[in-house]
C-alpha atoms as a PDB file:
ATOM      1  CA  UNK A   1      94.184  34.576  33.175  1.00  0.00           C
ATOM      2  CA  UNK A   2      90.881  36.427  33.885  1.00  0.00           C
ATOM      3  CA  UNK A   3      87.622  35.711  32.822  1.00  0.00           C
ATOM      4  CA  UNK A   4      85.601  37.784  34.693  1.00  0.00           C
ATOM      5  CA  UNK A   5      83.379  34.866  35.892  1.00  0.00           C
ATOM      6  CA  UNK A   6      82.645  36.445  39.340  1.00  0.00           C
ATOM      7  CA  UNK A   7      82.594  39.701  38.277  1.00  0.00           C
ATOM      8  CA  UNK A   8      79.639  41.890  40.957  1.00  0.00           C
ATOM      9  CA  UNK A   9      79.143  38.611  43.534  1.00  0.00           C
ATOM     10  CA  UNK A  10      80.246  38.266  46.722  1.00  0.00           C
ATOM     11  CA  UNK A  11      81.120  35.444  49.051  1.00  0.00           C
ATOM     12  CA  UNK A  12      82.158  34.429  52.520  1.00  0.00           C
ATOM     13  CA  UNK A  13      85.496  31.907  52.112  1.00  0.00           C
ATOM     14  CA  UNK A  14      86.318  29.239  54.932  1.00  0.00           C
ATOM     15  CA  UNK A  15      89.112  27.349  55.693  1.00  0.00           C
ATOM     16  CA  UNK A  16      92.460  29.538  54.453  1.00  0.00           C
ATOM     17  CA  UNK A  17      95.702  28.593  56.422  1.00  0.00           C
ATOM     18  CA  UNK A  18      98.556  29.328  54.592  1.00  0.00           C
ATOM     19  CA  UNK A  19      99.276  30.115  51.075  1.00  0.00           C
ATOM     20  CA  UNK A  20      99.493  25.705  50.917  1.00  0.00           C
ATOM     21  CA  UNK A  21      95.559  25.826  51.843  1.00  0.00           C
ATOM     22  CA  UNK A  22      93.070  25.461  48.737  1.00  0.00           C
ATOM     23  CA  UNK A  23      90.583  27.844  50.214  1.00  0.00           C
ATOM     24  CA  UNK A  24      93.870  30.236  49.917  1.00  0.00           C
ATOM     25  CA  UNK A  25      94.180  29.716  46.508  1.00  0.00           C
ATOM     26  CA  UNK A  26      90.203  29.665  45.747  1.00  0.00           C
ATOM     27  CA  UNK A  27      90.544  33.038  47.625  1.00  0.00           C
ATOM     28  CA  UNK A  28      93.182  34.237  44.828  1.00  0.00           C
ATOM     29  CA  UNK A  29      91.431  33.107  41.935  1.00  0.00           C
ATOM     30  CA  UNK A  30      87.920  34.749  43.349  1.00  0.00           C
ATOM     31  CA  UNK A  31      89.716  38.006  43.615  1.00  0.00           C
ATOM     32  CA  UNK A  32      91.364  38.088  40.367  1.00  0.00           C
ATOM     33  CA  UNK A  33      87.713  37.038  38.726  1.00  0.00           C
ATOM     34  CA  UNK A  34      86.074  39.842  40.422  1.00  0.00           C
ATOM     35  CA  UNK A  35      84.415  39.044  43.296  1.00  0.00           C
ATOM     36  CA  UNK A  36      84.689  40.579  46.437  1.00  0.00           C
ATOM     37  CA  UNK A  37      84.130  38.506  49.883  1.00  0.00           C
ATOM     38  CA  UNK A  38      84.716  38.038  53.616  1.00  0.00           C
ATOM     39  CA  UNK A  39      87.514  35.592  55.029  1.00  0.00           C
ATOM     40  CA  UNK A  40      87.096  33.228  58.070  1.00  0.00           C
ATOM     41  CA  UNK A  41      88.936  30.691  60.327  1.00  0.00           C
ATOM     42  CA  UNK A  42      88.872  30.132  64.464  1.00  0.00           C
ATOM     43  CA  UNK A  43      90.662  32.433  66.171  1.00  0.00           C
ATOM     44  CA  UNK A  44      93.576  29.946  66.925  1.00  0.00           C
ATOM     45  CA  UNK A  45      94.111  28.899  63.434  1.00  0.00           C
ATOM     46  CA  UNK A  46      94.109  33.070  62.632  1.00  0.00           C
ATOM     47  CA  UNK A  47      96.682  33.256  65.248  1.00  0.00           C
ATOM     48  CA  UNK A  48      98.494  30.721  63.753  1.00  0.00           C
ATOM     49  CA  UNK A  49      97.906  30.848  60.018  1.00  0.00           C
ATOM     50  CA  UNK A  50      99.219  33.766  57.316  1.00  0.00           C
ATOM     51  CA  UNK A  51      95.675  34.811  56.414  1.00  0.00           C
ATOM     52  CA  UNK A  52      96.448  38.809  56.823  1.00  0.00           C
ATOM     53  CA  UNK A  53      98.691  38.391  54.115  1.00  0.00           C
ATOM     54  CA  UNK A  54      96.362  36.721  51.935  1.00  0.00           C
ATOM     55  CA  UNK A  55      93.393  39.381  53.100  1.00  0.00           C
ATOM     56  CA  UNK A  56      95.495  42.354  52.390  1.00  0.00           C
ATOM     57  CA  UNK A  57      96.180  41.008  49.297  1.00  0.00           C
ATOM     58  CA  UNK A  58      92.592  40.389  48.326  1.00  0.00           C
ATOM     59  CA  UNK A  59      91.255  43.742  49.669  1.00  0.00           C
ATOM     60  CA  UNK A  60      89.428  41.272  51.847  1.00  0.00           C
ATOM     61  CA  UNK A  61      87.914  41.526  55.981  1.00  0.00           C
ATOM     62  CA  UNK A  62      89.018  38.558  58.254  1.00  0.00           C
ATOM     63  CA  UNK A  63      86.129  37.867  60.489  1.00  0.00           C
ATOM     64  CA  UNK A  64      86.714  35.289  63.004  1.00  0.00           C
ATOM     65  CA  UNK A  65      84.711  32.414  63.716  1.00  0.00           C
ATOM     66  CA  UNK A  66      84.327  28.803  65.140  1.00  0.00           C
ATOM     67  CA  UNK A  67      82.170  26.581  62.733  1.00  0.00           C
ATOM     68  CA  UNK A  68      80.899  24.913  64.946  1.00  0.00           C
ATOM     69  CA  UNK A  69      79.818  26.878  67.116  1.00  0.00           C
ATOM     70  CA  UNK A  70      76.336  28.919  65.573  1.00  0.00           C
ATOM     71  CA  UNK A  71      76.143  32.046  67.436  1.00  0.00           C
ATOM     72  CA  UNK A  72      79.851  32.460  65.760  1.00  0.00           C
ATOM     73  CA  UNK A  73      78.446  31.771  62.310  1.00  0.00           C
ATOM     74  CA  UNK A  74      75.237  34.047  63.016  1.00  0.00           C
ATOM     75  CA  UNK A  75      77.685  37.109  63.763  1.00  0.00           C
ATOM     76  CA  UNK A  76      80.197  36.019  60.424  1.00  0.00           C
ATOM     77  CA  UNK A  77      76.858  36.108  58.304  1.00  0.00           C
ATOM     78  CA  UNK A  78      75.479  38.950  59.750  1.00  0.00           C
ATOM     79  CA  UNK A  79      79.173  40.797  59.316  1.00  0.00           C
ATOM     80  CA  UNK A  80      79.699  40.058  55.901  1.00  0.00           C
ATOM     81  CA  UNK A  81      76.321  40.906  54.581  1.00  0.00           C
ATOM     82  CA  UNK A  82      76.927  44.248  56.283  1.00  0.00           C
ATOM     83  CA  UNK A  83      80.634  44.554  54.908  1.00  0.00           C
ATOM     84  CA  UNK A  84      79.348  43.342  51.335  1.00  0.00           C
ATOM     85  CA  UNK A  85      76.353  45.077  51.098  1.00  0.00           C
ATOM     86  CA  UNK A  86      73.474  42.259  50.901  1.00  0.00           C
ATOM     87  CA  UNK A  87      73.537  38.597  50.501  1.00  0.00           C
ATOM     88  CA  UNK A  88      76.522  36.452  49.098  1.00  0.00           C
ATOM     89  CA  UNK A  89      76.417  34.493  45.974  1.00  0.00           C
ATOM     90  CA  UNK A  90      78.909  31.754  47.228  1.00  0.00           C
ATOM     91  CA  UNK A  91      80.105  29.868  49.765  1.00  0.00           C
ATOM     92  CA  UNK A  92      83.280  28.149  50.165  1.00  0.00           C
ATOM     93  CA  UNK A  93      83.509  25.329  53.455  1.00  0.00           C
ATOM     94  CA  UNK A  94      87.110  23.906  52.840  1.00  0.00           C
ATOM     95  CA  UNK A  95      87.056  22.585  56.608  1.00  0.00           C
ATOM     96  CA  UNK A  96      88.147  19.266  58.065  1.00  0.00           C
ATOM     97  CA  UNK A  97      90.507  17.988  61.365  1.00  0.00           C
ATOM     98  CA  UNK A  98      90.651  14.536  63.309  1.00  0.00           C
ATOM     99  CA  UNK A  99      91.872  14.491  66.622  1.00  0.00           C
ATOM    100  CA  UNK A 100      92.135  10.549  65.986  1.00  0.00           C
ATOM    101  CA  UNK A 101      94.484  11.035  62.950  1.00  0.00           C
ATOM    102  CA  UNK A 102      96.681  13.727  64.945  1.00  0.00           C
ATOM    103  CA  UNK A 103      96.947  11.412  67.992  1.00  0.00           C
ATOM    104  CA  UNK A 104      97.500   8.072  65.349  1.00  0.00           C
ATOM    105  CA  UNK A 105      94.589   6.420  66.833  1.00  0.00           C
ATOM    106  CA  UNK A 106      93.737   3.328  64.006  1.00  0.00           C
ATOM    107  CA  UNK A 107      90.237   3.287  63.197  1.00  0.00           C
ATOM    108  CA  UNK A 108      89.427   0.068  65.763  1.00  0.00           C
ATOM    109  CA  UNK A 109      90.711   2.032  68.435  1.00  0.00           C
ATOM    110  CA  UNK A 110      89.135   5.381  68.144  1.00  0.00           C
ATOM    111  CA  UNK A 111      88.563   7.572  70.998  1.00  0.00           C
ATOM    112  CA  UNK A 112      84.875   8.725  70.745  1.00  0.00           C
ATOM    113  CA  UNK A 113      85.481  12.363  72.454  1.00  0.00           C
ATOM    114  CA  UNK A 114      87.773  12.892  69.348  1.00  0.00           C
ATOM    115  CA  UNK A 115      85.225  11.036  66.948  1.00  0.00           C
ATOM    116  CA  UNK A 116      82.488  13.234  67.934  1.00  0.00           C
ATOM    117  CA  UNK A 117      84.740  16.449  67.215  1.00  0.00           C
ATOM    118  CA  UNK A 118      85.773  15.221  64.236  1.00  0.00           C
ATOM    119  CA  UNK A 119      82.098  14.858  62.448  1.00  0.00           C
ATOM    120  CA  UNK A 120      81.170  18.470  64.567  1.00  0.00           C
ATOM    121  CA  UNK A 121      83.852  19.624  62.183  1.00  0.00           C
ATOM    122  CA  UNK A 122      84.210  18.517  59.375  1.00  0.00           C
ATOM    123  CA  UNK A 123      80.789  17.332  58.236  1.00  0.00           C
ATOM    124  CA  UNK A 124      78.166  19.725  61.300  1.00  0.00           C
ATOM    125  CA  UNK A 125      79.877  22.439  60.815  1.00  0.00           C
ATOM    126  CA  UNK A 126      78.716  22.151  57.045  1.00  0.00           C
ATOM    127  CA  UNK A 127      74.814  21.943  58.247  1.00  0.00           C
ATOM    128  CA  UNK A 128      75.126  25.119  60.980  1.00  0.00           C
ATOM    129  CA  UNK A 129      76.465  27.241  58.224  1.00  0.00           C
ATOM    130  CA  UNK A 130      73.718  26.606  55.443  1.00  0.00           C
ATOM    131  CA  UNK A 131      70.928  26.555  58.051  1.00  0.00           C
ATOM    132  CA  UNK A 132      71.825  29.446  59.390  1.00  0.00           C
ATOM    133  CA  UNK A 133      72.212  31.222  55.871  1.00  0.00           C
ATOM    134  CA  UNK A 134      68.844  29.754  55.403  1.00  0.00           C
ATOM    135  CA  UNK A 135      67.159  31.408  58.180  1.00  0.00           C
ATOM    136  CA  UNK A 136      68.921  34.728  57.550  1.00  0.00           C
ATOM    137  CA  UNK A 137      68.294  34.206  53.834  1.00  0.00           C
ATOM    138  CA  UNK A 138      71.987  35.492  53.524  1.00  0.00           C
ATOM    139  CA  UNK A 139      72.594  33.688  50.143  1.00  0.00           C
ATOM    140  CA  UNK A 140      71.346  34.990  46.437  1.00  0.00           C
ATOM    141  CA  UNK A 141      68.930  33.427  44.630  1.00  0.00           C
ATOM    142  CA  UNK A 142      71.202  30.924  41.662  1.00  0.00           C
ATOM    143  CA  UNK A 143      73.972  31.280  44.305  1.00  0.00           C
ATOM    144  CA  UNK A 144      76.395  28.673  45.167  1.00  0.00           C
ATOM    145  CA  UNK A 145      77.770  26.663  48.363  1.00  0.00           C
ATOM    146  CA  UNK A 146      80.585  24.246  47.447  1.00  0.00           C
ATOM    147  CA  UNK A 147      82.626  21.988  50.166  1.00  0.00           C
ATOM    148  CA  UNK A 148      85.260  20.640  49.714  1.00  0.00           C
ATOM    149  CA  UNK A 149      85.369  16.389  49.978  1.00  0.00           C
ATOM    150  CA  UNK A 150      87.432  13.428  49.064  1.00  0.00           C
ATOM    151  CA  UNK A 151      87.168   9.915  48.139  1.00  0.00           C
ATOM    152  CA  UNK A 152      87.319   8.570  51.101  1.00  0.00           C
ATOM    153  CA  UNK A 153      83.169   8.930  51.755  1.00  0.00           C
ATOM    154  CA  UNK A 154      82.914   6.180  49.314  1.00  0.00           C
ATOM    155  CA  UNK A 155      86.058   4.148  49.533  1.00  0.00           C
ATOM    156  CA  UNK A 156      88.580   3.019  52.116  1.00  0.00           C
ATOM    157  CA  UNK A 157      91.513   4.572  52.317  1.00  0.00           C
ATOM    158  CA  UNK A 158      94.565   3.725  54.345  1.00  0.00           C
ATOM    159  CA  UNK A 159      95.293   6.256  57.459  1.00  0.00           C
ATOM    160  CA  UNK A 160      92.242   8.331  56.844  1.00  0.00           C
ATOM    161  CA  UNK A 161      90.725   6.571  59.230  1.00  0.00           C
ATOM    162  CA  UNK A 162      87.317   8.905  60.936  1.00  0.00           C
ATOM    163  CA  UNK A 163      87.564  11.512  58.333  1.00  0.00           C
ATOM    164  CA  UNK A 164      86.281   8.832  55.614  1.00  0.00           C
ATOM    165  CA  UNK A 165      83.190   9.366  57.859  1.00  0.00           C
ATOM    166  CA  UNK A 166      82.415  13.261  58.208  1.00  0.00           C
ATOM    167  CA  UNK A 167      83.173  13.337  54.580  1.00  0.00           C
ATOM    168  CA  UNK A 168      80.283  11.030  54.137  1.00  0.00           C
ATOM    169  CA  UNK A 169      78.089  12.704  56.003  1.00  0.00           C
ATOM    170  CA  UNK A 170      79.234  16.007  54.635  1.00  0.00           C
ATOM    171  CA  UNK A 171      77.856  14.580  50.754  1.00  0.00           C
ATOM    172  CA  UNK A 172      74.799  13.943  52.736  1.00  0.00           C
ATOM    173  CA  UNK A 173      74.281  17.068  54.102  1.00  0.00           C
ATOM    174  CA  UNK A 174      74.836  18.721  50.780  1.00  0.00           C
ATOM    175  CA  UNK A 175      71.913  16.833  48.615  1.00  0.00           C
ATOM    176  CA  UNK A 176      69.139  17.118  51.562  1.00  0.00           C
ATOM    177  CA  UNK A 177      70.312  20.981  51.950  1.00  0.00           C
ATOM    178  CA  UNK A 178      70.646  20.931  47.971  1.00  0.00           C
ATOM    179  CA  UNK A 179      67.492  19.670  47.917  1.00  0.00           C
ATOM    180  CA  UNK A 180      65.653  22.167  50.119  1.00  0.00           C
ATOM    181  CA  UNK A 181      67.672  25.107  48.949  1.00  0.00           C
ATOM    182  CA  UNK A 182      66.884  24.420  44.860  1.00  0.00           C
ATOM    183  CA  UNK A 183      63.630  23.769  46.059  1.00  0.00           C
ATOM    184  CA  UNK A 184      62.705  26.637  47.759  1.00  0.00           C
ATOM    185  CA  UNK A 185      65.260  29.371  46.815  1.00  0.00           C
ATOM    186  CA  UNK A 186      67.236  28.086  43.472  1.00  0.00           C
ATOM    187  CA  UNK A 187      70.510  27.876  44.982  1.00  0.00           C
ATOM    188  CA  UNK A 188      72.655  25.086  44.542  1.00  0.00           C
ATOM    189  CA  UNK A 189      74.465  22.744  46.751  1.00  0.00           C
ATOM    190  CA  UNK A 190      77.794  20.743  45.995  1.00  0.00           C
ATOM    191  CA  UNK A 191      81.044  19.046  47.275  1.00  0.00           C
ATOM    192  CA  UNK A 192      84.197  18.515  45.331  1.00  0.00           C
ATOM    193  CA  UNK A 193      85.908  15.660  45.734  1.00  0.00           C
ATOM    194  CA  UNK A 194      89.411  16.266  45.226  1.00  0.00           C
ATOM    195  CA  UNK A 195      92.333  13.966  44.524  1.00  0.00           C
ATOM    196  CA  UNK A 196      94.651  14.436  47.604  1.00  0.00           C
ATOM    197  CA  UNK A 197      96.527  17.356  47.640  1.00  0.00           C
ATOM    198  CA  UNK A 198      99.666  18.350  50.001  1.00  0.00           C
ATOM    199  CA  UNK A 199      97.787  20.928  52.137  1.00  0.00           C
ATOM    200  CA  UNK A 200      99.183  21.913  55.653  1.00  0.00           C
ATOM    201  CA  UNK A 201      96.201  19.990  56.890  1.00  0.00           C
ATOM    202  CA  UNK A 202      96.538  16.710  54.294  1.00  0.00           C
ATOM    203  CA  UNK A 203     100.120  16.681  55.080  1.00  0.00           C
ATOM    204  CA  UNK A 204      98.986  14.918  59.024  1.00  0.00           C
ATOM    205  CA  UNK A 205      97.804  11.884  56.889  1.00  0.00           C
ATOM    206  CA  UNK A 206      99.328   8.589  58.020  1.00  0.00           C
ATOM    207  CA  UNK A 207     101.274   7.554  54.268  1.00  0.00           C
ATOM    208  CA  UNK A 208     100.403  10.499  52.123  1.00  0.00           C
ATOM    209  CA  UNK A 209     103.313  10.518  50.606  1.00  0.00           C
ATOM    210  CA  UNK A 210     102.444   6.615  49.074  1.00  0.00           C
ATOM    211  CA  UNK A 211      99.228   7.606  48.952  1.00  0.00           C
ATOM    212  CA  UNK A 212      99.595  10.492  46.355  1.00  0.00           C
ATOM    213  CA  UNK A 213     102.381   8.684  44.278  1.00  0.00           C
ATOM    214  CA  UNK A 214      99.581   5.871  44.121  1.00  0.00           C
ATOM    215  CA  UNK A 215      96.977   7.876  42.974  1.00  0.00           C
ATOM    216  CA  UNK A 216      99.185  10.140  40.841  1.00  0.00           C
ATOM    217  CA  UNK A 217     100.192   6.736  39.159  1.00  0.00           C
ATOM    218  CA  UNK A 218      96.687   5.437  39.103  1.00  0.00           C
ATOM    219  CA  UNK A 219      95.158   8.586  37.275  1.00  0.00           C
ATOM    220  CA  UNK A 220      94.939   9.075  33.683  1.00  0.00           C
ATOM    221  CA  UNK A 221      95.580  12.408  34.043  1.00  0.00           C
ATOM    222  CA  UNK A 222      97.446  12.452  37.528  1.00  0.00           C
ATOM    223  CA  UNK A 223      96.294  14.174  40.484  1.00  0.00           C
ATOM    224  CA  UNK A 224      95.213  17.792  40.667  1.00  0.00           C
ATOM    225  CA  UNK A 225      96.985  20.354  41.943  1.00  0.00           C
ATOM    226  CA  UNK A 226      95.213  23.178  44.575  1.00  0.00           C
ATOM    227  CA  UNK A 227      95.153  25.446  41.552  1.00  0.00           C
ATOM    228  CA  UNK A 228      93.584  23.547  39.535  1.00  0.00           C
ATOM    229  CA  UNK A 229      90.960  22.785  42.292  1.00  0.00           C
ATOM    230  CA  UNK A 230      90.950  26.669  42.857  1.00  0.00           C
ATOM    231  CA  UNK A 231      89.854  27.052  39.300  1.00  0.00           C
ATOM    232  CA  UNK A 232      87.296  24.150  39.648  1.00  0.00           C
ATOM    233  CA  UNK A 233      85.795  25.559  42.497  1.00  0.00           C
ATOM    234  CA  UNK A 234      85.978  29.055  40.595  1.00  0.00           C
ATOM    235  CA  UNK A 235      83.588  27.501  37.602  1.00  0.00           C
ATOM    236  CA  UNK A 236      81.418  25.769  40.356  1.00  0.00           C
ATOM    237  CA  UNK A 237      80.617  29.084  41.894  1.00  0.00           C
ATOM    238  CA  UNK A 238      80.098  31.080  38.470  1.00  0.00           C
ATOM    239  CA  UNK A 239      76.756  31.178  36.389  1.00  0.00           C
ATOM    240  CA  UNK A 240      78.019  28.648  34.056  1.00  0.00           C
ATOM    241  CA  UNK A 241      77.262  25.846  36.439  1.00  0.00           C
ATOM    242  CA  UNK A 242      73.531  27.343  37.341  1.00  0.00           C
ATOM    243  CA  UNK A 243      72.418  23.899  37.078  1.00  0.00           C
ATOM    244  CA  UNK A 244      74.571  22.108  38.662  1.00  0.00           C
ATOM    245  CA  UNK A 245      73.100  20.725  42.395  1.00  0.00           C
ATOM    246  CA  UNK A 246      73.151  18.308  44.597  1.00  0.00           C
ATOM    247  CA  UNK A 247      76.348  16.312  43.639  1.00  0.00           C
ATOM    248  CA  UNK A 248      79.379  14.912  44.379  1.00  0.00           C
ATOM    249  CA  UNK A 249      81.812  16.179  41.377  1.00  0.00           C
ATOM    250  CA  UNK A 250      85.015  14.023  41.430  1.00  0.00           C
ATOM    251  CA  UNK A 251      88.206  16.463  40.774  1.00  0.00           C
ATOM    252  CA  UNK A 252      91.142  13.955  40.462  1.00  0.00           C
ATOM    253  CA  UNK A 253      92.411  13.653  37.545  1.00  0.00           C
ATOM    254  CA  UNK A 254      90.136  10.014  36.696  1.00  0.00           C
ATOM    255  CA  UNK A 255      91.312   8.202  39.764  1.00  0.00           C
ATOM    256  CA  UNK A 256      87.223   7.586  40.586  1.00  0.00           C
ATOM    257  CA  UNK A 257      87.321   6.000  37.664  1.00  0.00           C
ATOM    258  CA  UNK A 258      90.003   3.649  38.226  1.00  0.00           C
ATOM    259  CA  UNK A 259      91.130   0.240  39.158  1.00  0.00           C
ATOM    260  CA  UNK A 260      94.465  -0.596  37.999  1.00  0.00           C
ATOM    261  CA  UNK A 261      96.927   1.167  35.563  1.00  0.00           C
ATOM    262  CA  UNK A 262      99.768   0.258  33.316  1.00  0.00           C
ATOM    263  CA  UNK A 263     101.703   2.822  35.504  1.00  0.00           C
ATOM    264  CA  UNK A 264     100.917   1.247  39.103  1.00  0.00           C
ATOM    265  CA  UNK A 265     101.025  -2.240  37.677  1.00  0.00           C
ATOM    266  CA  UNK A 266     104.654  -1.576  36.921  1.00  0.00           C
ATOM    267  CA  UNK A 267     105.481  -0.224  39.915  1.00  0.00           C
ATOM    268  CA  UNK A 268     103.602  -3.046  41.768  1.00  0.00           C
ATOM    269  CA  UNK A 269     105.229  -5.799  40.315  1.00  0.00           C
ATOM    270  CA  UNK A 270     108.973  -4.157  40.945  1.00  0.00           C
ATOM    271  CA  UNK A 271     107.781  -5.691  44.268  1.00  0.00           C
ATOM    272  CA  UNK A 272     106.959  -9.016  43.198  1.00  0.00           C
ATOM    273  CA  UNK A 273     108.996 -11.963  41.914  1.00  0.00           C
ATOM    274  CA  UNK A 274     108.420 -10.721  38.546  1.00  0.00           C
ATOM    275  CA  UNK A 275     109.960 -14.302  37.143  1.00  0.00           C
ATOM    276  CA  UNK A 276     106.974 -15.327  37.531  1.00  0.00           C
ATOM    277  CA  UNK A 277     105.152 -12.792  36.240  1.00  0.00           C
ATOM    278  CA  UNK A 278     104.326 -11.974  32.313  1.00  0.00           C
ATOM    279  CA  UNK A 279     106.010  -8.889  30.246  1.00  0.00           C
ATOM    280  CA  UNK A 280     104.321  -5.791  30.588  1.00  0.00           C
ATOM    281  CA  UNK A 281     104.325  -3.578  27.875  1.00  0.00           C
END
């Protein structure tokens, strides 16, 4: 269902893969709200993904560009101010990739070439993109930048080994830039943290299959799904959250908010002499 919520902006979207990708599906839901906006990804992961599809279907232009690298963002800024007519309203960074985790190097055995690539990025890229906005003043005034985190910036996490890291520093990047940008220009700042979701991307994650039938367990209301983040993201970028800056909004269905549950506890003890243990009801 439409609301309208984005009805006149404009945005640039990062990060859409496949139709698996939550940028994707933020992509979808920004297009049936009413917003028109730009598409981006390297070239390799254009060559590789299905984002024509998702472009044609979104009456969207697929510019091409390496986050990390800032002439590259400079020319994607530049292109889809031209494109949309003036500045954007919102921002989506859904970007993130470990060389470590592809390569299954543990956390005490890192390789620091790979370590360095991973925070360039998945946490850098986040600060090249909203500086350079800022010094093209590309972004409307009550617009919004959301990126997309996880829990693993405040918790460990089994198997997400340097990525707990850049998503760290990717929270920290978003209140001193939240900071400076509410300041100075009343536009708002935020990351998402979102329960783990079965992306293309998440999918490389050393036990995610445990890992989201624990949290699924652990959460009162169980994970949440890519369209459900979609829509999150959707209200995050509207002008219902105008006041709404410099945080770290937890999207998992109450697992932040968690120790234990009846339903893990259950499943827990099925592995445990449970003689010995007392009746749970």
């Amino acid at each position: 269902m439409s609301y309208n919520l984005l009805k006149g902006k404009k945005g640039i979207i990062f990060g859409a893969l496949d139709n698996k990708s939550i940028a994707w599906k933020v992509a979808e839901r920004a297009h049936e709200e009413g917003a028109i906006f730009t598409l981006t990804n390297t070239p390799s992961a254009l060559r590789f993904g299905e984002i024509d599809q998702l472009a044609e279907k979104c009456n969207a232009v697929v510019i091409p560009a390496d986050a990390t690298n800032v002439e590259d963002l400079e020319n994607l800024v530049k292109k889809s101010m031209e494109i949309l007519g003036g500045k954007v309203d919102f921002i989506l960074h859904s970007i993130g990739m470990s060389l470590n985790v592809r390569k299954k190097r543990v956390y005490n055995d890192l390789k620091y070439e790979y370590f360095a690539k991973t925070l360039d990025i998945s946490a850098l890229s986040f600060h090249k993109l909203l500086q350079t906005c800022y010094k093209l003043n590309a972004i409307s005034e009550w617009g919004s930048v959301v990126a997309l985190s996880y829990i693993a910036a405040q918790r460990v996490l089994y198997g997400y080994n340097d990525m707990a890291d850049a998503k760290a520093l990717l929270e920290s990047i978003a209140r001193s830039f939240g900071y400076i940008y509410g300041r100075e220009r009343k536009i708002r700042v935020n990351t998402i943290s979102q329960s783990p979701t079965r992306t293309t991307a998440g999918s490389g994650v050393k036990g995610v299959d445990g890992l989201m039938d624990f949290t699924e367990r652990t959460s009162p209301l169980g994970n949440a799904t890519a369209e459900e983040c979609a829509n999150f993201t959707i209200a995050m970028f509207s002008d219902l959250t105008k006041k709404v800056t410099m945080q770290n909004i937890y999207h998992d269905g109450g697992f932040s908010g968690m120790g234990m549950s009846l339903r893990a506890m259950k499943q827990y003890n099925k592995g445990l002499n449970t003689d010995k243990l007392p009746e749970i009801e």
